[in-house]
C-alpha atoms as a PDB file:
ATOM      1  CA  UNK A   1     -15.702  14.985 -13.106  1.00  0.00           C
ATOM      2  CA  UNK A   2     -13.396  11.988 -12.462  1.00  0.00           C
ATOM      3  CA  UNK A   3     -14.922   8.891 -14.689  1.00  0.00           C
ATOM      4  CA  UNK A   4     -12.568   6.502 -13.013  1.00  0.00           C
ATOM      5  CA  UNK A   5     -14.729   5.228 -10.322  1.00  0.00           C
ATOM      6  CA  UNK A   6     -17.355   4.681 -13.420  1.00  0.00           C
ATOM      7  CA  UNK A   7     -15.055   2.880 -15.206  1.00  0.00           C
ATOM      8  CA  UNK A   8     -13.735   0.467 -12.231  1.00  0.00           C
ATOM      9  CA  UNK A   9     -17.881   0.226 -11.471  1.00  0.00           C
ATOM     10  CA  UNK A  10     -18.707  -1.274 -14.461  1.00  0.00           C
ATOM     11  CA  UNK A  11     -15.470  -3.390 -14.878  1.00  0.00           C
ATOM     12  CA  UNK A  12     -16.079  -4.551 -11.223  1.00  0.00           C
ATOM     13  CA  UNK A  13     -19.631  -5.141 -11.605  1.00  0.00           C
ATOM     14  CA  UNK A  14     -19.638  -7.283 -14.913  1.00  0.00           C
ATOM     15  CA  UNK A  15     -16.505  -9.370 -13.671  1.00  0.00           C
ATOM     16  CA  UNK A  16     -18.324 -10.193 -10.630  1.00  0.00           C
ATOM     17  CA  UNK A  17     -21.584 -11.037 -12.392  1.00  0.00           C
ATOM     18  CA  UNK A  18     -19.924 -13.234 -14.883  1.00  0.00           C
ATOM     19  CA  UNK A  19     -17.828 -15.018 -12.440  1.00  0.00           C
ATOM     20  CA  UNK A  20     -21.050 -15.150  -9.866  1.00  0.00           C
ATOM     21  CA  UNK A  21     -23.178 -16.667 -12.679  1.00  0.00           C
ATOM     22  CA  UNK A  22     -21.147 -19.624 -13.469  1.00  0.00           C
ATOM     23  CA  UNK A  23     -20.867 -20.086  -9.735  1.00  0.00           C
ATOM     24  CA  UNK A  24     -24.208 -19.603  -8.786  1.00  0.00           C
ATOM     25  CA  UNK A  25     -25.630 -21.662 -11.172  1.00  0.00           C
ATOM     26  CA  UNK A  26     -23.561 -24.776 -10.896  1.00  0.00           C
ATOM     27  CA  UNK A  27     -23.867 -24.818  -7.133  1.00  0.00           C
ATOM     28  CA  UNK A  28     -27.614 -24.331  -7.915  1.00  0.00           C
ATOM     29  CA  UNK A  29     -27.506 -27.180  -9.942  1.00  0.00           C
ATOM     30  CA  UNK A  30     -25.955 -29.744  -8.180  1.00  0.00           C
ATOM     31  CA  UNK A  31     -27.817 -28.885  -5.200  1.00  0.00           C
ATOM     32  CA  UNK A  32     -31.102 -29.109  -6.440  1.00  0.00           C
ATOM     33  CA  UNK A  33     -30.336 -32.721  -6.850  1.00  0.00           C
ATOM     34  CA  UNK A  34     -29.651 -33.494  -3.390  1.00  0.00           C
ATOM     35  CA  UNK A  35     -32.075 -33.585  -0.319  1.00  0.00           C
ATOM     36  CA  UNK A  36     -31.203 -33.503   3.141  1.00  0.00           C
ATOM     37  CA  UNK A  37     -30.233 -31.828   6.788  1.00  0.00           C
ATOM     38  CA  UNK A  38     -26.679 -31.678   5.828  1.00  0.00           C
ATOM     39  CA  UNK A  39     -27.561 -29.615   2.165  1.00  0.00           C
ATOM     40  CA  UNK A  40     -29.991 -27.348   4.155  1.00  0.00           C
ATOM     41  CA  UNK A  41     -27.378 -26.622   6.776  1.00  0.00           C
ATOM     42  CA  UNK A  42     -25.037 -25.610   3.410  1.00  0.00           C
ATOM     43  CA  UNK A  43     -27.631 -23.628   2.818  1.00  0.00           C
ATOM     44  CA  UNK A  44     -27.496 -21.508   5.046  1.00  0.00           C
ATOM     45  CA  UNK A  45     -23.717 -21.216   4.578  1.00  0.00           C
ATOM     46  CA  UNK A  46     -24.488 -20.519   1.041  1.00  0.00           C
ATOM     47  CA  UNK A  47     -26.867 -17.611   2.300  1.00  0.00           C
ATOM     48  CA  UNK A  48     -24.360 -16.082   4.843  1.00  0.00           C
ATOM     49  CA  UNK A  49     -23.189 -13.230   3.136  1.00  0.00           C
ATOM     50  CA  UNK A  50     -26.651 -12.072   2.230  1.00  0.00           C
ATOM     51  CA  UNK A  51     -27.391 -11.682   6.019  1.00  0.00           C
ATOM     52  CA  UNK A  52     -24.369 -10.592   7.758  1.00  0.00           C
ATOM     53  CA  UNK A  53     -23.340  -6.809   7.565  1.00  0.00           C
ATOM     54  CA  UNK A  54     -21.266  -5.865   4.196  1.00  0.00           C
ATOM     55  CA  UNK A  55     -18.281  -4.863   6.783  1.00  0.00           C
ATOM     56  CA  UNK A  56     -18.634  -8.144   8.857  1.00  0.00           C
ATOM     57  CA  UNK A  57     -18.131  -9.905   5.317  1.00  0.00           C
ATOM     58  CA  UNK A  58     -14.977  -7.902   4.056  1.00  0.00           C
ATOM     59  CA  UNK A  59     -13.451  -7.890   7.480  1.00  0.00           C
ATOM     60  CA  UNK A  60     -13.187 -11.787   7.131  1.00  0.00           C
ATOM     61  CA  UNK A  61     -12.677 -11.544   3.423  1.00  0.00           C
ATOM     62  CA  UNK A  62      -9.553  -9.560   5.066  1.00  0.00           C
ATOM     63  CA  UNK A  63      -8.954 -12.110   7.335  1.00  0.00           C
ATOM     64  CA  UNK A  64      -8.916 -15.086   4.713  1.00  0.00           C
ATOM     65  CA  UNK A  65      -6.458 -13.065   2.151  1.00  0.00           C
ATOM     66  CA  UNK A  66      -4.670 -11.142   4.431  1.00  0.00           C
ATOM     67  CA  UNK A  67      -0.753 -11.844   4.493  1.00  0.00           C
ATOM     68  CA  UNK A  68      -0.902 -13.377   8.088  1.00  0.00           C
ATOM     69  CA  UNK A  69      -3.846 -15.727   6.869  1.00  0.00           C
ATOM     70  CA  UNK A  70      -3.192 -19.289   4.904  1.00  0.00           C
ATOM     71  CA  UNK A  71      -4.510 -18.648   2.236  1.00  0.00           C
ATOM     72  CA  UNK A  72      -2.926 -15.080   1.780  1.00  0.00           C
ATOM     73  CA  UNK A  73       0.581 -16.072   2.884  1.00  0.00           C
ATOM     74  CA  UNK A  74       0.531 -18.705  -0.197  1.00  0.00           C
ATOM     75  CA  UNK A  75      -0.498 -15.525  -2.515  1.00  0.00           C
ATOM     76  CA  UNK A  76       2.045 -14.081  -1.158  1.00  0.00           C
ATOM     77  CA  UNK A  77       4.424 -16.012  -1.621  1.00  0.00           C
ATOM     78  CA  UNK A  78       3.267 -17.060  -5.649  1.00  0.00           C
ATOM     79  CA  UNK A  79       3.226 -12.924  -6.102  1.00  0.00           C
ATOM     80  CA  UNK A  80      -0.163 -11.798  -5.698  1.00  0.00           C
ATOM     81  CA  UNK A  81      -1.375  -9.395  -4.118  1.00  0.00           C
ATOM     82  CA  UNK A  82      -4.886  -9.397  -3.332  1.00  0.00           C
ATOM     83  CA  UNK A  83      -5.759  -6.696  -0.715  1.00  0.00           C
ATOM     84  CA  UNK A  84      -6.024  -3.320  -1.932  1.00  0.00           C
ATOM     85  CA  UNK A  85      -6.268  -4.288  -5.294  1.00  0.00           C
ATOM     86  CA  UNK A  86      -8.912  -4.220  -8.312  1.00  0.00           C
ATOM     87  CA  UNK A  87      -8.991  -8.153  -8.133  1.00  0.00           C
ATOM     88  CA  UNK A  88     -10.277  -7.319  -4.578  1.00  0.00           C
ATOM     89  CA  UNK A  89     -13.302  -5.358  -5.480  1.00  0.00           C
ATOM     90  CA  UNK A  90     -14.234  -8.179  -7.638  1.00  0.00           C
ATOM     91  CA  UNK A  91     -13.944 -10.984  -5.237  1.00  0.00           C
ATOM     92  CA  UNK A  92     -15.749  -8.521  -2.511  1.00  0.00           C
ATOM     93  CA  UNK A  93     -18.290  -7.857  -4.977  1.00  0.00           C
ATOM     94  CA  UNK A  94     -18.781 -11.594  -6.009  1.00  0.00           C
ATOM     95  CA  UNK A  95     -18.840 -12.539  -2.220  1.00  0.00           C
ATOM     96  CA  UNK A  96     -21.182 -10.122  -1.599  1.00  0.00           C
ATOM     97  CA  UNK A  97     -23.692 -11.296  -4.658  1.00  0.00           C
ATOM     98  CA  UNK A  98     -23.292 -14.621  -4.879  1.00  0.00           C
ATOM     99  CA  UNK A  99     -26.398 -15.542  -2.262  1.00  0.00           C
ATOM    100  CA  UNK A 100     -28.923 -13.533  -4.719  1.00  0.00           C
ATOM    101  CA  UNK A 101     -27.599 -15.209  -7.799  1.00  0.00           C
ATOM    102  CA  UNK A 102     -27.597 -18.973  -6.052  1.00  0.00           C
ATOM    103  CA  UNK A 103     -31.116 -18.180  -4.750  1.00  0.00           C
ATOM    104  CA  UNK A 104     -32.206 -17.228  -8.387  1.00  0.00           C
ATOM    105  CA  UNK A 105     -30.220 -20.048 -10.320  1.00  0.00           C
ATOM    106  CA  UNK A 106     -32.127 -22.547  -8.147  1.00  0.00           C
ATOM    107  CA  UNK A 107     -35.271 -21.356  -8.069  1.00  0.00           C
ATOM    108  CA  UNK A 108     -35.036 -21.201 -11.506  1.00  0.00           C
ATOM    109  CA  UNK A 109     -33.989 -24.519 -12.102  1.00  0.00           C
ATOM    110  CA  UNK A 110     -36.055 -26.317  -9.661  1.00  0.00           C
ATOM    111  CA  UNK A 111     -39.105 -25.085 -11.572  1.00  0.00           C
ATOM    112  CA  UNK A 112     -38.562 -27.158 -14.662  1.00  0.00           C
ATOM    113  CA  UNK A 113     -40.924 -29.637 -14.563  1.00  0.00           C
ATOM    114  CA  UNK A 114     -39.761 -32.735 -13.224  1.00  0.00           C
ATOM    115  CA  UNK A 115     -41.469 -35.152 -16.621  1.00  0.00           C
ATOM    116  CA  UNK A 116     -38.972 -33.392 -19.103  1.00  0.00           C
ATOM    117  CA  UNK A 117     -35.990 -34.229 -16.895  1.00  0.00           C
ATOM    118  CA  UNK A 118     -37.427 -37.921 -16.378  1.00  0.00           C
ATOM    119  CA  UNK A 119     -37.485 -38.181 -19.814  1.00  0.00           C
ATOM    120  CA  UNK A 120     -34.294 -37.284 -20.401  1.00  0.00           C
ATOM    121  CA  UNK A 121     -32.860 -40.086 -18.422  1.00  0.00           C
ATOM    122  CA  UNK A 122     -35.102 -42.418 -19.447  1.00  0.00           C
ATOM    123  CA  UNK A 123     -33.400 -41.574 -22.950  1.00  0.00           C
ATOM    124  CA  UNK A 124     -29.705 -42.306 -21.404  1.00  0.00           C
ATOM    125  CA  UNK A 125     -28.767 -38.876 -21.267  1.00  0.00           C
ATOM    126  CA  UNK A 126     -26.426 -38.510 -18.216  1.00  0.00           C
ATOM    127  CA  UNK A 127     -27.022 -35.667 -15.815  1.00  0.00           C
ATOM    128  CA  UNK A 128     -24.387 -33.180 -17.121  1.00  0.00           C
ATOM    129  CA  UNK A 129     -25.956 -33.157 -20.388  1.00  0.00           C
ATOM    130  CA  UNK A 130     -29.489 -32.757 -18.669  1.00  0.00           C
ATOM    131  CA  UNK A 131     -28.133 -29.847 -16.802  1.00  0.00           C
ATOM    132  CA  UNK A 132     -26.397 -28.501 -20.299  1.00  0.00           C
ATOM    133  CA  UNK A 133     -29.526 -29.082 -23.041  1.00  0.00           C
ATOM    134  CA  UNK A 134     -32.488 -29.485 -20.537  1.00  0.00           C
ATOM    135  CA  UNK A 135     -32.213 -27.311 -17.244  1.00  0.00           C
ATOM    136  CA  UNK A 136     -29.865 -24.266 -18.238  1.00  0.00           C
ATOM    137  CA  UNK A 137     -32.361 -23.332 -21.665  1.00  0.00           C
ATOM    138  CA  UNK A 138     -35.984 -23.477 -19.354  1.00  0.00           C
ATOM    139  CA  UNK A 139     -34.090 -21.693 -16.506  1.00  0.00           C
ATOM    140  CA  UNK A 140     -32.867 -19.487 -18.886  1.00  0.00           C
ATOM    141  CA  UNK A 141     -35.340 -16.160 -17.932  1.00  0.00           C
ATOM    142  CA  UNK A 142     -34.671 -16.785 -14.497  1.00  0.00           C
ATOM    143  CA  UNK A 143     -31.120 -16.887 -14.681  1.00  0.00           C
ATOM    144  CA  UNK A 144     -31.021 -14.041 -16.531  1.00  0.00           C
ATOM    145  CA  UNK A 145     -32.882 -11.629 -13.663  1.00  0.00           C
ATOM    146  CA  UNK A 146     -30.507 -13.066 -11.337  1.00  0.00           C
ATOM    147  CA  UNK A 147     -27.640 -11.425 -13.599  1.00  0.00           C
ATOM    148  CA  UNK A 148     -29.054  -8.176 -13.618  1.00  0.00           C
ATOM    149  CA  UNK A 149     -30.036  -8.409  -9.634  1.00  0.00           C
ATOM    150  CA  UNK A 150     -26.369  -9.620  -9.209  1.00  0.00           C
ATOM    151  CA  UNK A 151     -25.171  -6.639 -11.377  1.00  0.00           C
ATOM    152  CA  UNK A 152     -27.004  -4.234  -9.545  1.00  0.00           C
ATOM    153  CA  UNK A 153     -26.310  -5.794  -6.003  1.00  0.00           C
ATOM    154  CA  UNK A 154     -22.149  -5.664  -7.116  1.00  0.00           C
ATOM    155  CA  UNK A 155     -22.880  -2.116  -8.551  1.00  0.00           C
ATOM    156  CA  UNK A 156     -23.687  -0.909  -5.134  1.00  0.00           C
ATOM    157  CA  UNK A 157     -21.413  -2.858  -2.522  1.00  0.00           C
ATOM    158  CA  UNK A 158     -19.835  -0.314  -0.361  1.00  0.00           C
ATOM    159  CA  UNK A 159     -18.759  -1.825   3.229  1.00  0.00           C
ATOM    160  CA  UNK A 160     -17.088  -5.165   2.116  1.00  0.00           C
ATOM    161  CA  UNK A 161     -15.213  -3.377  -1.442  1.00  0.00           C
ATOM    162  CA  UNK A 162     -14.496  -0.518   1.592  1.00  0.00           C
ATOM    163  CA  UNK A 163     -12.474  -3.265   3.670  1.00  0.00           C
ATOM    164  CA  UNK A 164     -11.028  -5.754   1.480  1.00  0.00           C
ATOM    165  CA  UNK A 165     -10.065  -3.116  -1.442  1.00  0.00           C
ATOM    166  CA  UNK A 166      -9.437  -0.036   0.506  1.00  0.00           C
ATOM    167  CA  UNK A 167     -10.435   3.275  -1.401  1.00  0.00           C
ATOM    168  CA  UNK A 168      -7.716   4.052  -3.586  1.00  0.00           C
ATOM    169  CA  UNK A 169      -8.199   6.292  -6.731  1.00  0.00           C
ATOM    170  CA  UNK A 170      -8.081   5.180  -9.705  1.00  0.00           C
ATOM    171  CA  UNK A 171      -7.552   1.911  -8.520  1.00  0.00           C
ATOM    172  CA  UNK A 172     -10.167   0.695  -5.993  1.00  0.00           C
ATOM    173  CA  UNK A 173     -12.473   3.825  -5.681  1.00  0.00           C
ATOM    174  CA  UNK A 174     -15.849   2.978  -7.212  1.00  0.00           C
ATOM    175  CA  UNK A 175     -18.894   4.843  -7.440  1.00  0.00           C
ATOM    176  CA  UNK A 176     -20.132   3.875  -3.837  1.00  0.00           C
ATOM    177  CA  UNK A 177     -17.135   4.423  -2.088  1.00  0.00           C
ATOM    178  CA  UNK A 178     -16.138   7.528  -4.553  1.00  0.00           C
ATOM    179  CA  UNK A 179     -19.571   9.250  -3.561  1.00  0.00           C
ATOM    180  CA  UNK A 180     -19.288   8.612  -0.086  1.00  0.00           C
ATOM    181  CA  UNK A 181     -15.779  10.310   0.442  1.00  0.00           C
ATOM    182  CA  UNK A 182     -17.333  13.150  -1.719  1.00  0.00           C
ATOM    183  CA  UNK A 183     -20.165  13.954   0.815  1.00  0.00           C
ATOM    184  CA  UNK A 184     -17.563  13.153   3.501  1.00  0.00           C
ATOM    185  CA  UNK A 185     -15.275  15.918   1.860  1.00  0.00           C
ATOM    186  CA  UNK A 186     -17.943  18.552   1.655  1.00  0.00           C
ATOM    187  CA  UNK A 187     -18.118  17.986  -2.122  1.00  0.00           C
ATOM    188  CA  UNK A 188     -21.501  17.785  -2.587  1.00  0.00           C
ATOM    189  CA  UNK A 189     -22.405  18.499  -6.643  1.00  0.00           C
ATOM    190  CA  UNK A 190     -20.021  15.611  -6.957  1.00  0.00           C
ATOM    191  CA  UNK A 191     -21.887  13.314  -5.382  1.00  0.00           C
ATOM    192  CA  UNK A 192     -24.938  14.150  -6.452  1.00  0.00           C
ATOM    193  CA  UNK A 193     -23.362  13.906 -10.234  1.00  0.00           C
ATOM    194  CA  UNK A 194     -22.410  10.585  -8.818  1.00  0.00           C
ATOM    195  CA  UNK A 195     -25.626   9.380  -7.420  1.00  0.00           C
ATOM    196  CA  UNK A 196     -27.510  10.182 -11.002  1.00  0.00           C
ATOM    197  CA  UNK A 197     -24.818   8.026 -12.527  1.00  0.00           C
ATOM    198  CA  UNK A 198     -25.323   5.116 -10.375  1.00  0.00           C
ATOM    199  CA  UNK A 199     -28.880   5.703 -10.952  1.00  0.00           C
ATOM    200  CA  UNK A 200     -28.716   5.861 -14.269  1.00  0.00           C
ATOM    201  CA  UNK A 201     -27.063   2.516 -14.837  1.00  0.00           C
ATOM    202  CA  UNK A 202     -28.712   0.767 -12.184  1.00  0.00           C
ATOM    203  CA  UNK A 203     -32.380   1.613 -14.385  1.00  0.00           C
ATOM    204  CA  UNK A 204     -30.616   0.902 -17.594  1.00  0.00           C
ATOM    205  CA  UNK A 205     -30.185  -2.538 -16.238  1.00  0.00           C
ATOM    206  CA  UNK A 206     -33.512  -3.621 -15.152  1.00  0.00           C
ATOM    207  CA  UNK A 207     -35.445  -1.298 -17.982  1.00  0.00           C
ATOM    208  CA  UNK A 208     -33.147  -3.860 -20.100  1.00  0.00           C
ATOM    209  CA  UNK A 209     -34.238  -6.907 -18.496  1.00  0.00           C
ATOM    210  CA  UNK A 210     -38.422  -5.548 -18.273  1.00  0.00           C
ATOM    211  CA  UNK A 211     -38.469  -5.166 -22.111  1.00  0.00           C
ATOM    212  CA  UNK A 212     -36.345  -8.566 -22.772  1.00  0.00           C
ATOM    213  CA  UNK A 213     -39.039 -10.352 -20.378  1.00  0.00           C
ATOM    214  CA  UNK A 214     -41.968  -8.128 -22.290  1.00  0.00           C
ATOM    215  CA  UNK A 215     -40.694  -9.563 -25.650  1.00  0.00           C
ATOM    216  CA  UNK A 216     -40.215 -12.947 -24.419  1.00  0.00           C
ATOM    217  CA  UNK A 217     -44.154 -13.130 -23.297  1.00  0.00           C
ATOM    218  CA  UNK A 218     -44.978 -11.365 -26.052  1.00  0.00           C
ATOM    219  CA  UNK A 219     -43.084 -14.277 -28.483  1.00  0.00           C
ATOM    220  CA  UNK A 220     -45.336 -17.180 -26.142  1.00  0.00           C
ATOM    221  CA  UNK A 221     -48.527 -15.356 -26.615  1.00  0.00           C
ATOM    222  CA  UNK A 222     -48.464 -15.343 -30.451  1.00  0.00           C
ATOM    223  CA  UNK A 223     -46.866 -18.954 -30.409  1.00  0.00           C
ATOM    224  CA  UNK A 224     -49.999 -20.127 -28.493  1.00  0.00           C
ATOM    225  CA  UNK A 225     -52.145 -17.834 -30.527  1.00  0.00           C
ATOM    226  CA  UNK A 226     -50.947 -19.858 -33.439  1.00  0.00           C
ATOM    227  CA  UNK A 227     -51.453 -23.149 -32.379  1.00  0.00           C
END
Protein backbone atom coordinates (compact mmCIF):
# COMPACT_ATOMS: atom_id res chain seq x y z
CA UNK A 1 0.00 0.00 0.00
CA UNK A 2 1.41 3.38 -1.14
CA UNK A 3 1.22 5.85 2.13
CA UNK A 4 2.13 8.79 -0.01
CA UNK A 5 -1.22 10.09 -0.80
CA UNK A 6 -1.71 9.77 3.25
CA UNK A 7 1.10 11.63 3.86
CA UNK A 8 0.43 14.62 1.21
CA UNK A 9 -3.45 14.32 2.85
CA UNK A 10 -2.56 15.23 6.05
CA UNK A 11 0.26 17.74 5.10
CA UNK A 12 -2.33 19.31 2.67
CA UNK A 13 -5.10 19.28 5.00
CA UNK A 14 -3.38 20.90 8.15
CA UNK A 15 -1.57 23.60 5.89
CA UNK A 16 -4.80 24.56 4.54
CA UNK A 17 -6.58 24.63 7.89
CA UNK A 18 -3.93 26.67 9.50
CA UNK A 19 -3.63 29.09 6.75
CA UNK A 20 -7.74 29.10 6.38
CA UNK A 21 -8.03 29.85 10.14
CA UNK A 22 -6.05 32.94 10.31
CA UNK A 23 -7.90 33.97 7.19
CA UNK A 24 -11.18 33.12 8.09
CA UNK A 25 -11.15 34.57 11.23
CA UNK A 26 -9.74 37.97 10.54
CA UNK A 27 -12.07 38.51 7.63
CA UNK A 28 -14.73 37.34 10.17
CA UNK A 29 -13.66 39.85 12.36
CA UNK A 30 -13.48 42.85 10.61
CA UNK A 31 -16.63 42.15 8.98
CA UNK A 32 -18.69 41.68 11.80
CA UNK A 33 -18.00 45.27 12.47
CA UNK A 34 -19.39 46.63 9.42
CA UNK A 35 -23.11 46.79 8.22
CA UNK A 36 -24.29 47.34 4.90
CA UNK A 37 -25.42 46.38 1.04
CA UNK A 38 -21.92 46.64 -0.10
CA UNK A 39 -20.53 43.96 2.95
CA UNK A 40 -23.54 41.66 2.15
CA UNK A 41 -22.78 41.73 -1.54
CA UNK A 42 -18.92 40.62 -0.24
CA UNK A 43 -20.65 38.20 1.23
CA UNK A 44 -21.67 36.47 -1.11
CA UNK A 45 -18.25 36.70 -2.80
CA UNK A 46 -16.90 35.39 0.37
CA UNK A 47 -19.43 32.36 0.01
CA UNK A 48 -18.68 31.62 -3.73
CA UNK A 49 -16.62 28.76 -3.54
CA UNK A 50 -18.94 26.97 -1.19
CA UNK A 51 -21.63 27.02 -3.98
CA UNK A 52 -20.02 26.67 -7.24
CA UNK A 53 -18.87 23.10 -8.41
CA UNK A 54 -15.24 22.01 -6.95
CA UNK A 55 -14.14 21.87 -10.87
CA UNK A 56 -15.74 25.32 -11.71
CA UNK A 57 -13.45 26.61 -8.71
CA UNK A 58 -10.03 24.96 -9.77
CA UNK A 59 -10.66 25.67 -13.40
CA UNK A 60 -10.44 29.47 -12.45
CA UNK A 61 -7.95 28.78 -9.73
CA UNK A 62 -6.16 27.56 -13.15
CA UNK A 63 -7.05 30.47 -14.81
CA UNK A 64 -5.71 33.01 -12.07
CA UNK A 65 -2.15 31.04 -11.69
CA UNK A 66 -1.83 29.77 -14.91
CA UNK A 67 1.36 31.07 -16.91
CA UNK A 68 -0.83 33.06 -19.46
CA UNK A 69 -2.72 34.73 -16.41
CA UNK A 70 -1.27 38.03 -14.42
CA UNK A 71 -0.86 36.81 -11.66
CA UNK A 72 0.89 33.50 -12.86
CA UNK A 73 3.15 35.17 -15.43
CA UNK A 74 4.68 37.30 -12.34
CA UNK A 75 5.26 33.70 -10.54
CA UNK A 76 6.70 32.87 -13.31
CA UNK A 77 8.84 35.06 -13.80
CA UNK A 78 10.05 35.33 -9.66
CA UNK A 79 10.47 31.21 -10.12
CA UNK A 80 7.49 29.65 -8.87
CA UNK A 81 5.73 27.34 -10.02
CA UNK A 82 2.37 26.91 -8.79
CA UNK A 83 0.33 24.51 -11.02
CA UNK A 84 0.95 21.00 -10.58
CA UNK A 85 2.56 21.42 -7.49
CA UNK A 86 2.04 20.51 -3.61
CA UNK A 87 1.68 24.37 -2.91
CA UNK A 88 -1.32 23.87 -5.31
CA UNK A 89 -3.24 21.35 -3.36
CA UNK A 90 -2.96 23.66 -0.51
CA UNK A 91 -4.18 26.79 -2.06
CA UNK A 92 -7.07 24.50 -3.84
CA UNK A 93 -7.79 23.10 -0.60
CA UNK A 94 -7.81 26.53 1.28
CA UNK A 95 -10.00 27.99 -1.61
CA UNK A 96 -12.17 25.35 -1.36
CA UNK A 97 -12.63 25.67 2.73
CA UNK A 98 -12.34 28.95 3.38
CA UNK A 99 -16.41 29.75 3.08
CA UNK A 100 -17.05 27.04 6.03
CA UNK A 101 -14.33 28.44 8.19
CA UNK A 102 -15.48 32.37 7.53
CA UNK A 103 -19.09 31.24 8.18
CA UNK A 104 -17.94 29.62 11.55
CA UNK A 105 -15.36 32.40 12.65
CA UNK A 106 -18.27 34.86 12.40
CA UNK A 107 -20.87 33.23 13.77
CA UNK A 108 -18.76 32.62 16.43
CA UNK A 109 -17.73 35.93 17.04
CA UNK A 110 -20.88 37.73 16.51
CA UNK A 111 -22.30 35.77 19.46
CA UNK A 112 -20.24 37.44 22.13
CA UNK A 113 -22.39 39.51 23.81
CA UNK A 114 -22.31 42.91 22.73
CA UNK A 115 -21.98 44.52 26.93
CA UNK A 116 -18.44 42.83 27.27
CA UNK A 117 -17.22 44.43 24.04
CA UNK A 118 -18.89 47.89 25.14
CA UNK A 119 -17.05 47.64 28.04
CA UNK A 120 -14.02 47.17 26.64
CA UNK A 121 -14.07 50.41 24.82
CA UNK A 122 -15.48 52.20 27.34
CA UNK A 123 -12.08 51.13 29.13
CA UNK A 124 -9.90 52.64 26.04
CA UNK A 125 -9.03 49.45 24.72
CA UNK A 126 -8.75 49.90 20.90
CA UNK A 127 -10.43 47.37 18.66
CA UNK A 128 -7.40 45.16 17.82
CA UNK A 129 -6.89 44.42 21.33
CA UNK A 130 -10.76 43.73 21.72
CA UNK A 131 -10.52 41.37 18.87
CA UNK A 132 -7.08 39.82 20.53
CA UNK A 133 -8.19 39.51 24.57
CA UNK A 134 -12.06 39.80 24.18
CA UNK A 135 -13.54 38.20 20.89
CA UNK A 136 -10.89 35.44 19.82
CA UNK A 137 -11.02 33.65 23.78
CA UNK A 138 -15.32 33.56 23.84
CA UNK A 139 -15.23 32.52 20.13
CA UNK A 140 -12.79 30.21 20.98
CA UNK A 141 -15.21 26.72 20.83
CA UNK A 142 -16.58 27.92 17.79
CA UNK A 143 -13.53 28.55 16.06
CA UNK A 144 -12.29 25.51 16.94
CA UNK A 145 -15.30 23.28 15.09
CA UNK A 146 -14.68 25.39 12.21
CA UNK A 147 -10.97 23.90 12.20
CA UNK A 148 -11.97 20.50 12.30
CA UNK A 149 -15.00 21.15 9.60
CA UNK A 150 -12.25 22.97 7.55
CA UNK A 151 -9.91 19.92 8.07
CA UNK A 152 -12.32 17.55 7.05
CA UNK A 153 -13.78 19.70 4.10
CA UNK A 154 -9.70 20.05 2.76
CA UNK A 155 -9.34 16.26 3.60
CA UNK A 156 -11.84 15.45 0.98
CA UNK A 157 -11.49 18.08 -1.97
CA UNK A 158 -11.25 16.15 -5.11
CA UNK A 159 -12.42 18.31 -8.32
CA UNK A 160 -10.58 21.68 -7.61
CA UNK A 161 -6.96 19.70 -6.06
CA UNK A 162 -7.90 17.46 -9.52
CA UNK A 163 -7.51 20.76 -11.74
CA UNK A 164 -5.22 23.10 -10.20
CA UNK A 165 -2.67 20.24 -8.86
CA UNK A 166 -3.07 17.61 -11.43
CA UNK A 167 -2.68 13.95 -10.01
CA UNK A 168 0.83 13.29 -9.83
CA UNK A 169 2.28 10.57 -7.45
CA UNK A 170 3.97 11.25 -4.84
CA UNK A 171 3.59 14.70 -5.43
CA UNK A 172 -0.04 15.85 -5.86
CA UNK A 173 -1.98 12.48 -5.52
CA UNK A 174 -3.98 12.56 -2.29
CA UNK A 175 -6.29 10.24 -0.86
CA UNK A 176 -9.37 11.51 -2.96
CA UNK A 177 -7.81 11.69 -6.11
CA UNK A 178 -5.47 8.45 -5.25
CA UNK A 179 -8.78 6.38 -4.59
CA UNK A 180 -10.50 7.55 -7.46
CA UNK A 181 -7.79 6.51 -10.11
CA UNK A 182 -7.75 3.18 -8.10
CA UNK A 183 -11.47 2.33 -8.83
CA UNK A 184 -10.83 3.90 -12.26
CA UNK A 185 -7.88 1.31 -12.70
CA UNK A 186 -9.85 -1.70 -11.65
CA UNK A 187 -7.94 -1.72 -8.34
CA UNK A 188 -10.50 -2.12 -6.11
CA UNK A 189 -8.98 -3.54 -2.45
CA UNK A 190 -6.96 -0.39 -2.87
CA UNK A 191 -9.50 1.79 -2.69
CA UNK A 192 -11.40 0.35 -0.36
CA UNK A 193 -8.01 0.29 1.95
CA UNK A 194 -8.17 3.88 0.96
CA UNK A 195 -11.68 4.77 1.78
CA UNK A 196 -11.22 3.18 5.56
CA UNK A 197 -8.25 5.48 5.82
CA UNK A 198 -10.00 8.55 4.92
CA UNK A 199 -12.61 7.35 7.17
CA UNK A 200 -10.63 6.74 9.77
CA UNK A 201 -9.11 10.18 10.04
CA UNK A 202 -12.04 12.02 9.10
CA UNK A 203 -13.83 10.31 12.69
CA UNK A 204 -10.62 10.82 14.53
CA UNK A 205 -11.18 14.44 13.89
CA UNK A 206 -14.60 15.14 15.00
CA UNK A 207 -14.53 12.16 17.88
CA UNK A 208 -11.57 14.72 18.92
CA UNK A 209 -13.52 17.76 18.81
CA UNK A 210 -17.06 15.82 20.58
CA UNK A 211 -14.95 14.88 23.67
CA UNK A 212 -12.99 18.44 23.78
CA UNK A 213 -16.64 20.11 23.62
CA UNK A 214 -17.91 17.21 26.30
CA UNK A 215 -15.06 18.33 28.67
CA UNK A 216 -15.51 21.89 28.10
CA UNK A 217 -19.42 21.62 29.31
CA UNK A 218 -18.49 19.37 31.65
CA UNK A 219 -15.72 22.16 33.23
CA UNK A 220 -19.03 24.99 33.11
CA UNK A 221 -21.33 22.64 34.83
CA UNK A 222 -19.15 22.09 37.94
CA UNK A 223 -18.03 25.87 37.79
CA UNK A 224 -21.75 26.81 38.13
CA UNK A 225 -22.30 23.94 40.48
CA UNK A 226 -19.79 25.68 42.64
CA UNK A 227 -20.96 28.98 42.72
Amino acid sequence: MDLSPIRLSLETSLAATAAVTVLGTVVAGWRVRRRGTAFELLDGIFLLPLVLPPTVVGFLLLLLFGRSSAVGGILYSLGVRLVFSWPATVVAASVTTFPLMYMTARAALEQVEAPLVEAARTLGAGESRIFREVLLPLAWPGLAAGMVLTFARALGDFGATLILAGNIPGRTQTLPLAIFFAVESGDTAEAVRLSIVTVAISLAALGALNLWTRHRRGLAMRVVEQE
